[in-house]
N, C-alpha and C. Protein backbone atom coordinates (compact mmCIF):
# COMPACT_ATOMS: atom_id res chain seq x y z
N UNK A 1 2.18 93.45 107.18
CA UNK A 1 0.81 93.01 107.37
C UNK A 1 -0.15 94.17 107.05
N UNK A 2 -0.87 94.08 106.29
CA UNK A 2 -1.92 95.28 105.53
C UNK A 2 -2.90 95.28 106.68
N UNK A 3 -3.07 96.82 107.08
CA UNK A 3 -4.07 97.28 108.27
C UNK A 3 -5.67 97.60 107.65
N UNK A 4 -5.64 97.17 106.53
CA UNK A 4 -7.30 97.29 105.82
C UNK A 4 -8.25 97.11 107.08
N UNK A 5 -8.74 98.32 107.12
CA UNK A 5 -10.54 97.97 108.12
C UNK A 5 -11.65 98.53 107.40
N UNK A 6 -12.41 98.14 107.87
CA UNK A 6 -13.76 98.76 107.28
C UNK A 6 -14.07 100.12 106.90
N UNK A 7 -13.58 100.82 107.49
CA UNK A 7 -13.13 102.28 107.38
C UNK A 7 -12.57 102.71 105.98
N UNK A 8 -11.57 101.84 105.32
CA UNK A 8 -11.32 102.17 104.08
C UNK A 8 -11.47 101.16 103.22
N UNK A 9 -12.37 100.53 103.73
CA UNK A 9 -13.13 99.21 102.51
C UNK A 9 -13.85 99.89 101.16
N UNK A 10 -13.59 99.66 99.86
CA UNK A 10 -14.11 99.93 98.85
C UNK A 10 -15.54 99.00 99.15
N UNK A 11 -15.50 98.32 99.59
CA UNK A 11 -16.83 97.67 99.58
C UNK A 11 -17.99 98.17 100.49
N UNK A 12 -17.48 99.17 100.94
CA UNK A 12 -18.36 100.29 101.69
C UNK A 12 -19.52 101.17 101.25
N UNK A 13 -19.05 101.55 99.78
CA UNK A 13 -19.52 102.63 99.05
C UNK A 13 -21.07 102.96 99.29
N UNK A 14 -21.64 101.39 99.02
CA UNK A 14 -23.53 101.73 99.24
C UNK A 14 -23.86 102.70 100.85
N UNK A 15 -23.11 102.90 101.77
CA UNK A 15 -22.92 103.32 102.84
C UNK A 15 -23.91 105.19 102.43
N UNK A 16 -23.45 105.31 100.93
CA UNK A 16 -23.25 106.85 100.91
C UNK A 16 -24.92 107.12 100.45
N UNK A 17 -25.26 108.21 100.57
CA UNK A 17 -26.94 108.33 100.10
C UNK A 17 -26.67 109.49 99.16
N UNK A 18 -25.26 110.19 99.01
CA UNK A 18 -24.89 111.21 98.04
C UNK A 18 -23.37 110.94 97.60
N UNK A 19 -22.64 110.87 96.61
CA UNK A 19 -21.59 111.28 95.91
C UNK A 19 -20.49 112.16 97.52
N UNK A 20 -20.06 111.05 98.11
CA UNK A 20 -18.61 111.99 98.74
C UNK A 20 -17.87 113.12 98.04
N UNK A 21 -17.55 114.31 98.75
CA UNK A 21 -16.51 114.78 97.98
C UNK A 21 -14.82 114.21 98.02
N UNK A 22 -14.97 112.95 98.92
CA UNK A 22 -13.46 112.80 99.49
C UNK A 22 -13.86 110.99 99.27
N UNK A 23 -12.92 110.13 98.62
CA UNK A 23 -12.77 108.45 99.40
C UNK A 23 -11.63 108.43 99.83
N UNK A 24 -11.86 107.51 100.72
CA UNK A 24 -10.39 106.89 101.65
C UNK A 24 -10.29 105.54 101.41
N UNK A 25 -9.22 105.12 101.03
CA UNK A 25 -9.02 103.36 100.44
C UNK A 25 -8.28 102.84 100.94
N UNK A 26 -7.92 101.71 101.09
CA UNK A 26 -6.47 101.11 101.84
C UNK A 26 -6.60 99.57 100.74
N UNK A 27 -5.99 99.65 99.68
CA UNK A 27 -5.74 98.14 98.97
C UNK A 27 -4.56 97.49 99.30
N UNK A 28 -5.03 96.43 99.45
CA UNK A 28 -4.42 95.07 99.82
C UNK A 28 -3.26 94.76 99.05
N UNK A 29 -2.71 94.95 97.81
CA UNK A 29 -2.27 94.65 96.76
C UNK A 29 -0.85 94.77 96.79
N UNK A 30 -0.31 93.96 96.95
CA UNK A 30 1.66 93.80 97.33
C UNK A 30 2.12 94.65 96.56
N UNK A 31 2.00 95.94 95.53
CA UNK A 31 2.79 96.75 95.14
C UNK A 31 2.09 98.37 96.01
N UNK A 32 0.88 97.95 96.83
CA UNK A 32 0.24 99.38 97.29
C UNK A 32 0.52 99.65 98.63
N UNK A 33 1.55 98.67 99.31
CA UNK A 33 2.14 99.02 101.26
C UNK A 33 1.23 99.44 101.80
N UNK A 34 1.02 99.93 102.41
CA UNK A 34 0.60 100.16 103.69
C UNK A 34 -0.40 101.55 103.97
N UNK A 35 -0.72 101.93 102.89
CA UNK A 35 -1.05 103.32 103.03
C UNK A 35 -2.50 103.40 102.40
N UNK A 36 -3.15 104.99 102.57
CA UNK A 36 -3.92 105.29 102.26
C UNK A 36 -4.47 105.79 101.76
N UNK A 37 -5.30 105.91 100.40
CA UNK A 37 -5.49 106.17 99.39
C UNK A 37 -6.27 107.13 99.19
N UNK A 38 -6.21 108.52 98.69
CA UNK A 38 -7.43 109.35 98.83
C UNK A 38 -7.84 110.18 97.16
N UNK A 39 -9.13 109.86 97.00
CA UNK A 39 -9.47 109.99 95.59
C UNK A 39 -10.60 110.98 95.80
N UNK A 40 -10.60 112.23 95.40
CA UNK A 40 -11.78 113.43 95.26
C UNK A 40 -12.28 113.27 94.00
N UNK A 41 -13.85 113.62 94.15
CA UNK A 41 -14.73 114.02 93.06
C UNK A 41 -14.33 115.27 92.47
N UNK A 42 -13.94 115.07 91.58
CA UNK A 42 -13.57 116.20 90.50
C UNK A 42 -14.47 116.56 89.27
N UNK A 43 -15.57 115.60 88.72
CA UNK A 43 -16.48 115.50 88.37
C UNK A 43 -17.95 114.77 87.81
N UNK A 44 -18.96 115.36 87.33
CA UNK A 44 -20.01 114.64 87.46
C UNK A 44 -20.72 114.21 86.23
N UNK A 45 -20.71 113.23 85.48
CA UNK A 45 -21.23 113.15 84.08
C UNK A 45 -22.22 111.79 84.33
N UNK A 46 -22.85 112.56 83.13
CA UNK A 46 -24.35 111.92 82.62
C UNK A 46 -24.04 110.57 82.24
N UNK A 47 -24.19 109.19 82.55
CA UNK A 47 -24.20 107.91 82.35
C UNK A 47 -24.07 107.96 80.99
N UNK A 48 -25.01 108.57 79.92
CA UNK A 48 -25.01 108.75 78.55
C UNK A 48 -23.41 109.30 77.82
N UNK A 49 -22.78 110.10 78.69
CA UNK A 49 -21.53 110.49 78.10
C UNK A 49 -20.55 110.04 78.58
N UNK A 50 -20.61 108.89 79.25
CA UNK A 50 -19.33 108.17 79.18
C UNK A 50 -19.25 106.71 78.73
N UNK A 51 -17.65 106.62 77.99
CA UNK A 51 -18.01 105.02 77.67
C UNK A 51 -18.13 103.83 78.93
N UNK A 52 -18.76 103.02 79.21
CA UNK A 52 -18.42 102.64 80.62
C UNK A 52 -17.59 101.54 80.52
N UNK A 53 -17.20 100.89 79.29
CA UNK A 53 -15.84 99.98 79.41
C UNK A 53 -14.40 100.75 79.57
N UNK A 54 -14.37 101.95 78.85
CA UNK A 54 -13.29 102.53 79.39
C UNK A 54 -12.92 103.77 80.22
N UNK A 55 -14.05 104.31 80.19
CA UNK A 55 -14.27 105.54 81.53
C UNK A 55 -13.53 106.25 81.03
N UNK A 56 -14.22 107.04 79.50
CA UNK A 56 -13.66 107.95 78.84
C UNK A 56 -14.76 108.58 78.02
N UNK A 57 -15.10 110.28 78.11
CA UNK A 57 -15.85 110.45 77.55
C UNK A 57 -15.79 110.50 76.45
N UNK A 58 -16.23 111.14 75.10
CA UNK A 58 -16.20 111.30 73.99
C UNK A 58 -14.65 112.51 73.58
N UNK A 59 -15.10 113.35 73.80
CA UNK A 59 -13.34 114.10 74.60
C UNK A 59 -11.97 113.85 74.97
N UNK A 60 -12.40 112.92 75.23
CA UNK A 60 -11.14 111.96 76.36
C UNK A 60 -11.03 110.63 75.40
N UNK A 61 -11.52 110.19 74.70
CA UNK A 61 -11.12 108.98 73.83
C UNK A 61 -10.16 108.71 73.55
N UNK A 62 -8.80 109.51 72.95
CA UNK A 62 -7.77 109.71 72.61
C UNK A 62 -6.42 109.83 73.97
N UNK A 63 -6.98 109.78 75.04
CA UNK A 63 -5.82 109.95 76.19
C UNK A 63 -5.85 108.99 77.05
N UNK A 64 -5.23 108.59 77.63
CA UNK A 64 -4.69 107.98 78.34
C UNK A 64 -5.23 108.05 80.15
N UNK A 65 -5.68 107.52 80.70
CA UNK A 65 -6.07 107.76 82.18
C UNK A 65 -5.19 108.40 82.58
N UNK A 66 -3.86 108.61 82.73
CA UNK A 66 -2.87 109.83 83.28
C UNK A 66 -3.28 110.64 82.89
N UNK A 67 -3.36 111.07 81.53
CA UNK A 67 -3.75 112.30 80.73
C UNK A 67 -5.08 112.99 81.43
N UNK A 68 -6.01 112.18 81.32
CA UNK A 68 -7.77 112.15 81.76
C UNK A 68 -7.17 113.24 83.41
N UNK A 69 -6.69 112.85 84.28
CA UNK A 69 -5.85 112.87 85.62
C UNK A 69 -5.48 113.89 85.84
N UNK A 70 -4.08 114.03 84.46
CA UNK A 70 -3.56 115.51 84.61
C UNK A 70 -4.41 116.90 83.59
N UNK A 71 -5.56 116.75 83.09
CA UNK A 71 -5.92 117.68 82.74
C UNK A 71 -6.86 118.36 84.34
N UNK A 72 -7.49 117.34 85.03
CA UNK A 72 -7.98 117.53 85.73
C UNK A 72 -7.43 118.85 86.84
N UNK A 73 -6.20 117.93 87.21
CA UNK A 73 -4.74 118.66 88.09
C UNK A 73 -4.88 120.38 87.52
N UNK A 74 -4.56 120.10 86.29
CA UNK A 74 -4.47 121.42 85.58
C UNK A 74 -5.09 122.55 85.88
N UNK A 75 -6.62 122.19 86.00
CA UNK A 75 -7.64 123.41 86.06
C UNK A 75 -8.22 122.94 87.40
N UNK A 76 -7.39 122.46 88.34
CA UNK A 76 -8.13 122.88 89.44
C UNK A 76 -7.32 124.36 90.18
């Protein structure tokens, strides 16, 4: 039985008046159990430089969302 509360509702977000450095998620989704999801701001781009159907900048066109992920990993 999925323990989703409001607490880690994606539908929360308008909640924020600034960019979190931290989200907490809990999806519902029969391959995601029971757990809790935590996604950091790693960075901040200009509406203009990203594509917004695929959430890839001009840079990043060529990779793969893992890729996008692990370059990130890389240089932190």
């Amino acid at each position: 039985m999925p323990t989703n509360t409001s607490r880690y509702d994606p539908m929360c977000l308008e909640q924020y008046e600034k960019p979190p450095e931290l989200l907490h998620f809990q999806w519902e989704g029969k391959k995601c159990g029971y757990k809790v999801y935590r996604y950091a701001l790693v960075d901040v781009i200009d509406h203009n430089n990203i594509d917004p159907e695929h959430k890839r900048t001009k840079e990043e066109q060529n990779l793969t969302h893992k890729q996008i992920k692990e370059r990130y990993l890389k240089n932190a």
